[in-house]
PDB file of N, CA and C in Angstrom:
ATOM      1  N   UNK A   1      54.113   0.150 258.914  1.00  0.00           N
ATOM      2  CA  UNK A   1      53.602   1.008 257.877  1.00  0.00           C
ATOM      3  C   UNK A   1      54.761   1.460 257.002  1.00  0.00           C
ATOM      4  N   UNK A   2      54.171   1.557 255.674  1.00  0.00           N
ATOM      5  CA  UNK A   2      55.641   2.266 254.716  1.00  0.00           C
ATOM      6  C   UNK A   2      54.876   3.469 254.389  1.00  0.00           C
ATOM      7  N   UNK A   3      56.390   4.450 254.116  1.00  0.00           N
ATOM      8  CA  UNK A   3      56.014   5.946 253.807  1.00  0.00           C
ATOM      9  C   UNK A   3      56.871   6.141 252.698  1.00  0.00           C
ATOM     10  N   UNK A   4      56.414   7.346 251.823  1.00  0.00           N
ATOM     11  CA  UNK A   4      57.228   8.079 250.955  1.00  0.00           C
ATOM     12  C   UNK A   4      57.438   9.032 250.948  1.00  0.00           C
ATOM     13  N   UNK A   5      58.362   9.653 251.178  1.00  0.00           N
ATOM     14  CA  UNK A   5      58.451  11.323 250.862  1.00  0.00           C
ATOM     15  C   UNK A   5      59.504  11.410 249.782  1.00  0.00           C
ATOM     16  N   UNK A   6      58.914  12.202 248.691  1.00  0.00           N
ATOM     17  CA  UNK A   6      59.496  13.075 247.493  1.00  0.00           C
ATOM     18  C   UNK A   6      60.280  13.810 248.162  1.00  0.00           C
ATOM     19  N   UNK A   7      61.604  14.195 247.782  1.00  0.00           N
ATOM     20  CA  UNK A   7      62.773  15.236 248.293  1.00  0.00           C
ATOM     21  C   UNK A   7      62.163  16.335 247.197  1.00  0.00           C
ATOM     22  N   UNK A   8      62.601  17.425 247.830  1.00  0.00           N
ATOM     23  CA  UNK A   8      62.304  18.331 247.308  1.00  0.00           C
ATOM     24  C   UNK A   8      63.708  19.503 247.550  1.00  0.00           C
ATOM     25  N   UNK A   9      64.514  19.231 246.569  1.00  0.00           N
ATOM     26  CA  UNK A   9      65.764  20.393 246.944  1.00  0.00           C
ATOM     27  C   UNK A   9      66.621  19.206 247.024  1.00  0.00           C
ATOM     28  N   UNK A  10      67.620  19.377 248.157  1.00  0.00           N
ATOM     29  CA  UNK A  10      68.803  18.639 248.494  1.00  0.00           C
ATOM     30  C   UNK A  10      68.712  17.321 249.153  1.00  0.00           C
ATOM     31  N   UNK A  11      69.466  16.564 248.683  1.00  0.00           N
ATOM     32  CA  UNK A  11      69.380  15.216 249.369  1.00  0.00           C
ATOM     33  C   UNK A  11      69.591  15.146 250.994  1.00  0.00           C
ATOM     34  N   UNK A  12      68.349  14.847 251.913  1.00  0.00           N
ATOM     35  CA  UNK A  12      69.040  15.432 253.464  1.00  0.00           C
ATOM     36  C   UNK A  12      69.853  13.899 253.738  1.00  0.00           C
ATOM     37  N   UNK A  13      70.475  13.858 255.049  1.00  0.00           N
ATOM     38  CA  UNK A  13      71.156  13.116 255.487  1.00  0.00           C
ATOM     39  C   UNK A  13      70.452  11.790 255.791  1.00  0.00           C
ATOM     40  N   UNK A  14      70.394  10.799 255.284  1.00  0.00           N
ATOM     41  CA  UNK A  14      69.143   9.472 255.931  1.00  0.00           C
ATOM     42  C   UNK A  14      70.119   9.180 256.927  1.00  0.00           C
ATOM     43  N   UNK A  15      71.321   9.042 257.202  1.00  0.00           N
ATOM     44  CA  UNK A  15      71.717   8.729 258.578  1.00  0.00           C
ATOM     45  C   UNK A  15      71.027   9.227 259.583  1.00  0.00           C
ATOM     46  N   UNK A  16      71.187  10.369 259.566  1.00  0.00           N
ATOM     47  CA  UNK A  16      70.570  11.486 260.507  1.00  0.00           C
ATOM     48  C   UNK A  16      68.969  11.117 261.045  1.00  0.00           C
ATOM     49  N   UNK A  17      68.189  11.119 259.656  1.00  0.00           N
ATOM     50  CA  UNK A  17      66.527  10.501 259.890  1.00  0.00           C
ATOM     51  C   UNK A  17      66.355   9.329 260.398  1.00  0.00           C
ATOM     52  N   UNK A  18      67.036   8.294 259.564  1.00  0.00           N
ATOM     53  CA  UNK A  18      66.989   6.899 260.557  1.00  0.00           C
ATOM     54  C   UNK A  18      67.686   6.831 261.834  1.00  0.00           C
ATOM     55  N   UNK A  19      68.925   7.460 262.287  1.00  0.00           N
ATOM     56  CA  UNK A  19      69.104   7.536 264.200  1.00  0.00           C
ATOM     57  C   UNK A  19      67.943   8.170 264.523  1.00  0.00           C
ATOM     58  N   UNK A  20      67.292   8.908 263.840  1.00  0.00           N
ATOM     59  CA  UNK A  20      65.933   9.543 265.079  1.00  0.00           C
ATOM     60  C   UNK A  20      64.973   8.614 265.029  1.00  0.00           C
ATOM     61  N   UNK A  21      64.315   8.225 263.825  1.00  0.00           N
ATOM     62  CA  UNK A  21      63.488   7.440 264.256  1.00  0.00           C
ATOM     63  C   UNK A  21      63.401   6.254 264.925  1.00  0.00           C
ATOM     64  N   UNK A  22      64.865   5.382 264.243  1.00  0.00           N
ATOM     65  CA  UNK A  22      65.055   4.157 265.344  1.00  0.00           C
ATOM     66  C   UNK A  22      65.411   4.707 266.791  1.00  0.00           C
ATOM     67  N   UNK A  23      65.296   5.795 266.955  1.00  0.00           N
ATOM     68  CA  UNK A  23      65.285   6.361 268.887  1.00  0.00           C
ATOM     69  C   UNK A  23      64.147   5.824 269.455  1.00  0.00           C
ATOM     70  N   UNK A  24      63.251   5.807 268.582  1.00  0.00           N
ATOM     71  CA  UNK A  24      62.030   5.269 268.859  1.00  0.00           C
ATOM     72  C   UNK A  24      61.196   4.224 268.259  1.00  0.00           C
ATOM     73  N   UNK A  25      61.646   4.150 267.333  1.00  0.00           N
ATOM     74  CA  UNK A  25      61.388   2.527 266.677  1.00  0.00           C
ATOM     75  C   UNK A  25      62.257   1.733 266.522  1.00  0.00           C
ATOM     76  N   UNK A  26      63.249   0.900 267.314  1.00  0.00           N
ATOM     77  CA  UNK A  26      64.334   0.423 266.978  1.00  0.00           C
ATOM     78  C   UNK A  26      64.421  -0.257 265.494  1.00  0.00           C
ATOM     79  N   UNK A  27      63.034  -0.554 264.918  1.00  0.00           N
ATOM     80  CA  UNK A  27      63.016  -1.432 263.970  1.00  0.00           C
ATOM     81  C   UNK A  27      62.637  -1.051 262.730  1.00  0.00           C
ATOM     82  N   UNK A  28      62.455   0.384 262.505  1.00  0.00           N
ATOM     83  CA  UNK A  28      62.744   1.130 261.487  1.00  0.00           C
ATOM     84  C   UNK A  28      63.486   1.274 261.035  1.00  0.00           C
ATOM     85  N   UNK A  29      63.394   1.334 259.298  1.00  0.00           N
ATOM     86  CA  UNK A  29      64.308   1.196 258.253  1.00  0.00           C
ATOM     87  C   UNK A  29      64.062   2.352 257.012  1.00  0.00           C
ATOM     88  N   UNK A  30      65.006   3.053 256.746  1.00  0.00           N
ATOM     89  CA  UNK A  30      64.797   4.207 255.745  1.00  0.00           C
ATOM     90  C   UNK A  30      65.692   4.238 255.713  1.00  0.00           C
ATOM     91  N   UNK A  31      65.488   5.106 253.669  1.00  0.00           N
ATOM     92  CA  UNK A  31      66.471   4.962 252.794  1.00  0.00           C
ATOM     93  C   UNK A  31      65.952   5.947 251.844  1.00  0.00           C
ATOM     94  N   UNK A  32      67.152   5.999 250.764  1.00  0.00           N
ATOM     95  CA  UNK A  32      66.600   7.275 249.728  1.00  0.00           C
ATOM     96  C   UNK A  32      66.701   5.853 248.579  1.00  0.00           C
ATOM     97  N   UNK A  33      65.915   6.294 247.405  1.00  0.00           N
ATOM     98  CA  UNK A  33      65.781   5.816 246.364  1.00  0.00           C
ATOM     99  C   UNK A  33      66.847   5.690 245.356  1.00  0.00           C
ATOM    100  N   UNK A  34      66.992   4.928 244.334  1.00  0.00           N
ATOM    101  CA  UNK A  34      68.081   4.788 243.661  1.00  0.00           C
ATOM    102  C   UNK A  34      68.174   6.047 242.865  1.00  0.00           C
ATOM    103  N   UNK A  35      67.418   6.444 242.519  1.00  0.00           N
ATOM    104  CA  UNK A  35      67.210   7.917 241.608  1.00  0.00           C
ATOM    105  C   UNK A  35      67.435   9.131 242.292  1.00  0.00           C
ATOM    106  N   UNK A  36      67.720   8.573 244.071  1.00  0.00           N
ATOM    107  CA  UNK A  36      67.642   9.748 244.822  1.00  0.00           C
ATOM    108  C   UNK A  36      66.169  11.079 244.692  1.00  0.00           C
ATOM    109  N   UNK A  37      65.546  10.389 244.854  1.00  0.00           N
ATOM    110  CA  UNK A  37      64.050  11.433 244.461  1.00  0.00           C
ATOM    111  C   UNK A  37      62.888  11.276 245.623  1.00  0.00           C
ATOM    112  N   UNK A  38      63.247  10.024 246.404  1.00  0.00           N
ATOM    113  CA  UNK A  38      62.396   9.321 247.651  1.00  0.00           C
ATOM    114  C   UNK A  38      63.047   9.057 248.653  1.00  0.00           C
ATOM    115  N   UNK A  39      62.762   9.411 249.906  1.00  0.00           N
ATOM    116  CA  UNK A  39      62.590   8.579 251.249  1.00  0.00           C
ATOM    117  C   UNK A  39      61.613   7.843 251.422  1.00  0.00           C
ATOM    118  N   UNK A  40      62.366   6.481 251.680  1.00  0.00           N
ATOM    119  CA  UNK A  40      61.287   5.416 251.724  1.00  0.00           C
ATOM    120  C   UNK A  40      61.343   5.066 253.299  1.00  0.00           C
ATOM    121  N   UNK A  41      60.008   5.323 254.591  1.00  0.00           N
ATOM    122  CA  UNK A  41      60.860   4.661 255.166  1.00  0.00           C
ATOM    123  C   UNK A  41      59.580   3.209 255.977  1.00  0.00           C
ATOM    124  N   UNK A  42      60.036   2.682 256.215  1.00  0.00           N
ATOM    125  CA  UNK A  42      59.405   1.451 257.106  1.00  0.00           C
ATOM    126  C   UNK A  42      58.940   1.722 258.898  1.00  0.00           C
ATOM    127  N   UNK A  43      58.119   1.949 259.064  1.00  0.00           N
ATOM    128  CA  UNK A  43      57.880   1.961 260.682  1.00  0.00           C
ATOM    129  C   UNK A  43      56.625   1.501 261.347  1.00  0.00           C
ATOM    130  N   UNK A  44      56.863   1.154 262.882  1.00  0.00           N
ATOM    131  CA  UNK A  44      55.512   0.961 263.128  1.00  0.00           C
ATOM    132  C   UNK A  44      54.799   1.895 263.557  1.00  0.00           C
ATOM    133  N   UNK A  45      55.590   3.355 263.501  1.00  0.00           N
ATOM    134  CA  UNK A  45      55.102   4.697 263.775  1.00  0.00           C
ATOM    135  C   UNK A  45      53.480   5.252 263.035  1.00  0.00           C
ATOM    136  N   UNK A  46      53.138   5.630 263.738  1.00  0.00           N
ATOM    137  CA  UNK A  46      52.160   6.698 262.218  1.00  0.00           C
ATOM    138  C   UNK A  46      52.753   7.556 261.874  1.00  0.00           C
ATOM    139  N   UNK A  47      51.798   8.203 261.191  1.00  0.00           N
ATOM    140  CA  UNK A  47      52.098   9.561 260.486  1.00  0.00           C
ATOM    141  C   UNK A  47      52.614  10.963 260.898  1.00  0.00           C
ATOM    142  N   UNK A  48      51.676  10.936 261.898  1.00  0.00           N
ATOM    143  CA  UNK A  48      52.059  11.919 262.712  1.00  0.00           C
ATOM    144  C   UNK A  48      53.160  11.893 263.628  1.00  0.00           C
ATOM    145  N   UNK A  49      53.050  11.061 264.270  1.00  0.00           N
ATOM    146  CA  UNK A  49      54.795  10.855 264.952  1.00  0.00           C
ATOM    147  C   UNK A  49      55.995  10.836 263.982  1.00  0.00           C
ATOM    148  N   UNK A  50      55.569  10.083 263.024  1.00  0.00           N
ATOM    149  CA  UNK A  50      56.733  10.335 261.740  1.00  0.00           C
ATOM    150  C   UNK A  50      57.007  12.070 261.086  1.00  0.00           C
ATOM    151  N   UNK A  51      56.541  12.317 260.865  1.00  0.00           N
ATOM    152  CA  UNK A  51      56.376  14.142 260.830  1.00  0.00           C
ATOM    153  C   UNK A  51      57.319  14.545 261.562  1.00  0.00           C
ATOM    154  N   UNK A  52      56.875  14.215 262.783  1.00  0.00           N
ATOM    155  CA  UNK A  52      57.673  15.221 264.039  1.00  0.00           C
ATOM    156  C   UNK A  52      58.846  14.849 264.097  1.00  0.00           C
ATOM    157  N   UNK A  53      59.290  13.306 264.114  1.00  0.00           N
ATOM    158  CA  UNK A  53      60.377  13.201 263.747  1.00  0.00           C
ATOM    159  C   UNK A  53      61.530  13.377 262.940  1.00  0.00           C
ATOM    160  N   UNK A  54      60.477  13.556 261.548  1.00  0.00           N
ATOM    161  CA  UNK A  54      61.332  14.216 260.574  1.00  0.00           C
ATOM    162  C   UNK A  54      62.087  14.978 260.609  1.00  0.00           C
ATOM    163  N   UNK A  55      61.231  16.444 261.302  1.00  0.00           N
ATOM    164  CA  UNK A  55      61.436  17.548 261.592  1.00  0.00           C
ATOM    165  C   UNK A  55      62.389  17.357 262.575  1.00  0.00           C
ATOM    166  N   UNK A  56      62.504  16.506 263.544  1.00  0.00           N
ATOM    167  CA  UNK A  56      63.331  16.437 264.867  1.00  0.00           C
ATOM    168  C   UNK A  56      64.826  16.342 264.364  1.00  0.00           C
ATOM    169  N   UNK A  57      64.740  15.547 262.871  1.00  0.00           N
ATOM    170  CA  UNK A  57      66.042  15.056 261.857  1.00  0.00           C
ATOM    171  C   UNK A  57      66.902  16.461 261.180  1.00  0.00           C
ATOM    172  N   UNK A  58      66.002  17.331 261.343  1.00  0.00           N
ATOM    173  CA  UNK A  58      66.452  18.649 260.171  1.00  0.00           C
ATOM    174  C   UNK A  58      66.091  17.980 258.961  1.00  0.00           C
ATOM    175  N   UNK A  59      64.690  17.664 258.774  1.00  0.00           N
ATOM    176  CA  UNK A  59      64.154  18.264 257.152  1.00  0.00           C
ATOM    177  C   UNK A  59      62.867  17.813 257.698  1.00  0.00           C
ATOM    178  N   UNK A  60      61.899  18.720 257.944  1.00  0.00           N
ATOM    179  CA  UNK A  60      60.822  19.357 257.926  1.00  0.00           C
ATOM    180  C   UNK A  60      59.800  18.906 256.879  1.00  0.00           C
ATOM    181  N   UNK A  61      58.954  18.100 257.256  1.00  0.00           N
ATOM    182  CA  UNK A  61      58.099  17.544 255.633  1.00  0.00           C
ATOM    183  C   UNK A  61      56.475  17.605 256.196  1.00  0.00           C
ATOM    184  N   UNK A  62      55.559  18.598 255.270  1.00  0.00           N
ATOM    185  CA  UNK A  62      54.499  18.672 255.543  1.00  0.00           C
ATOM    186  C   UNK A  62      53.469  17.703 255.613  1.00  0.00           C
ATOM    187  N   UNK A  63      52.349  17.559 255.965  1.00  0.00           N
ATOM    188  CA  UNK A  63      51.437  16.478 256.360  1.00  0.00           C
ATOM    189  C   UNK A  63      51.018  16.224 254.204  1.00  0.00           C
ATOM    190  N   UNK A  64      51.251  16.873 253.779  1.00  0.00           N
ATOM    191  CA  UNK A  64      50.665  16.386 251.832  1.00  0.00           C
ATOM    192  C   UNK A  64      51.757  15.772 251.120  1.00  0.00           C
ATOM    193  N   UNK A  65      53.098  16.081 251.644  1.00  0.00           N
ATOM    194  CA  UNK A  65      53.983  15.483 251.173  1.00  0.00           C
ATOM    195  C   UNK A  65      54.226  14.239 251.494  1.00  0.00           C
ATOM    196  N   UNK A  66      53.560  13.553 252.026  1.00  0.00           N
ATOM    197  CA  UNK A  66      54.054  11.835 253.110  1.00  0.00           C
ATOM    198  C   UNK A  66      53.003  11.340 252.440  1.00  0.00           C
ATOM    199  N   UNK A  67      53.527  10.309 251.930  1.00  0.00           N
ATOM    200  CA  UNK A  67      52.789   8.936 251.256  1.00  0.00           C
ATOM    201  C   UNK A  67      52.424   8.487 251.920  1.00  0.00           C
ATOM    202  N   UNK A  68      51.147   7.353 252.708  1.00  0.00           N
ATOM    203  CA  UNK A  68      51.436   5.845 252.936  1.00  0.00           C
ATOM    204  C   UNK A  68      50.957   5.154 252.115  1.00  0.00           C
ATOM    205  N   UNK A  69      51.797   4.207 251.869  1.00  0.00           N
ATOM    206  CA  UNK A  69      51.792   3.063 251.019  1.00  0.00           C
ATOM    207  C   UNK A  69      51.071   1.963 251.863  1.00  0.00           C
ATOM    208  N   UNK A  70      50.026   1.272 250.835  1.00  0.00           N
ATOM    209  CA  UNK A  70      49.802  -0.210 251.497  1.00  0.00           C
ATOM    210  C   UNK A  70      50.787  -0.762 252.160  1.00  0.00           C
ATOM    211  N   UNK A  71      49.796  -1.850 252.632  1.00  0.00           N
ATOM    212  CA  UNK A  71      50.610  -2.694 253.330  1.00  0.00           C
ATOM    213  C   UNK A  71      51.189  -4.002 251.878  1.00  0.00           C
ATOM    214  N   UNK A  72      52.275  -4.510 252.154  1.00  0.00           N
ATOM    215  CA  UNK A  72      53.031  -5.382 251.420  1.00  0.00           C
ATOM    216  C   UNK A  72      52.941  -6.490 252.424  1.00  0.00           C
ATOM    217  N   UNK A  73      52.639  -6.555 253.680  1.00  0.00           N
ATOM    218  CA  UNK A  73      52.715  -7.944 254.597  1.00  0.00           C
ATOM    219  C   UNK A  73      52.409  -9.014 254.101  1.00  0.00           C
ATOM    220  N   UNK A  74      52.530 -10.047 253.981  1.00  0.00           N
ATOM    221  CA  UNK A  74      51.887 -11.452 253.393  1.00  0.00           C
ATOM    222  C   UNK A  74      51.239 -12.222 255.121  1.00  0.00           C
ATOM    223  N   UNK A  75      52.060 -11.746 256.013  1.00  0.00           N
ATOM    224  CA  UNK A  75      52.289 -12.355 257.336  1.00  0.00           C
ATOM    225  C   UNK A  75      53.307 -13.657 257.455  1.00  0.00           C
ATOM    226  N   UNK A  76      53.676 -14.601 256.495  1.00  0.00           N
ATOM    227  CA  UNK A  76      54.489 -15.451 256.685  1.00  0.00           C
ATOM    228  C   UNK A  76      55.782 -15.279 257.811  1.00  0.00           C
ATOM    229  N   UNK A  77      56.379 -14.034 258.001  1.00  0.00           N
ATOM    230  CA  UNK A  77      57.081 -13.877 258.766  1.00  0.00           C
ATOM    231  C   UNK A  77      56.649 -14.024 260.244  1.00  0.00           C
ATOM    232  N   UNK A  78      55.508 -13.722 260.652  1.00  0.00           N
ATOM    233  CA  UNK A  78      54.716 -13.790 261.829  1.00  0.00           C
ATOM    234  C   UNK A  78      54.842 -12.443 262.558  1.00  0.00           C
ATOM    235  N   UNK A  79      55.331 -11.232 262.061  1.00  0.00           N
ATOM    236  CA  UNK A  79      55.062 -10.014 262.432  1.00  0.00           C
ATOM    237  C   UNK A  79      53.835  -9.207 262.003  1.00  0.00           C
TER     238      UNK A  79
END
């Protein structure tokens, strides 16, 4: 699943967010946007586990602020 979260204030640390979530998704991938205005991140998490994790990161993001984005899969990769 892909997510978005709008920053709101200060740019938090994506190091920080991506070691937590790959704690538990090794295969999660997040990043901030070139404009710095988005966390984008990739997981096979939901929503709700993504939340908590956030929060687990130090930055706290409410259930209205989190995007999900379609899926982009084609499947060619076979995942």
């Amino acid at each position: 699943m892909q997510f978005k979260i709008k920053i709101a204030g200060l740019i938090p640390d994506i190091d920080a967010i991506e070691h937590t979530i790959r704690a538990v998704d090794p295969s999660a991938l997040a990043d901030i946007d070139q404009a710095g205005k988005t966390i984008r991140v990739a997981t096979s998490l939901d929503a709700v586990h993504l939340l908590r994790l956030m929060g687990q990161a130090g930055y706290p993001v409410a259930e209205d602020e989190l995007e999900r984005l379609p899926s982009e899969c084609c499947g060619g990769c076979g995942g």
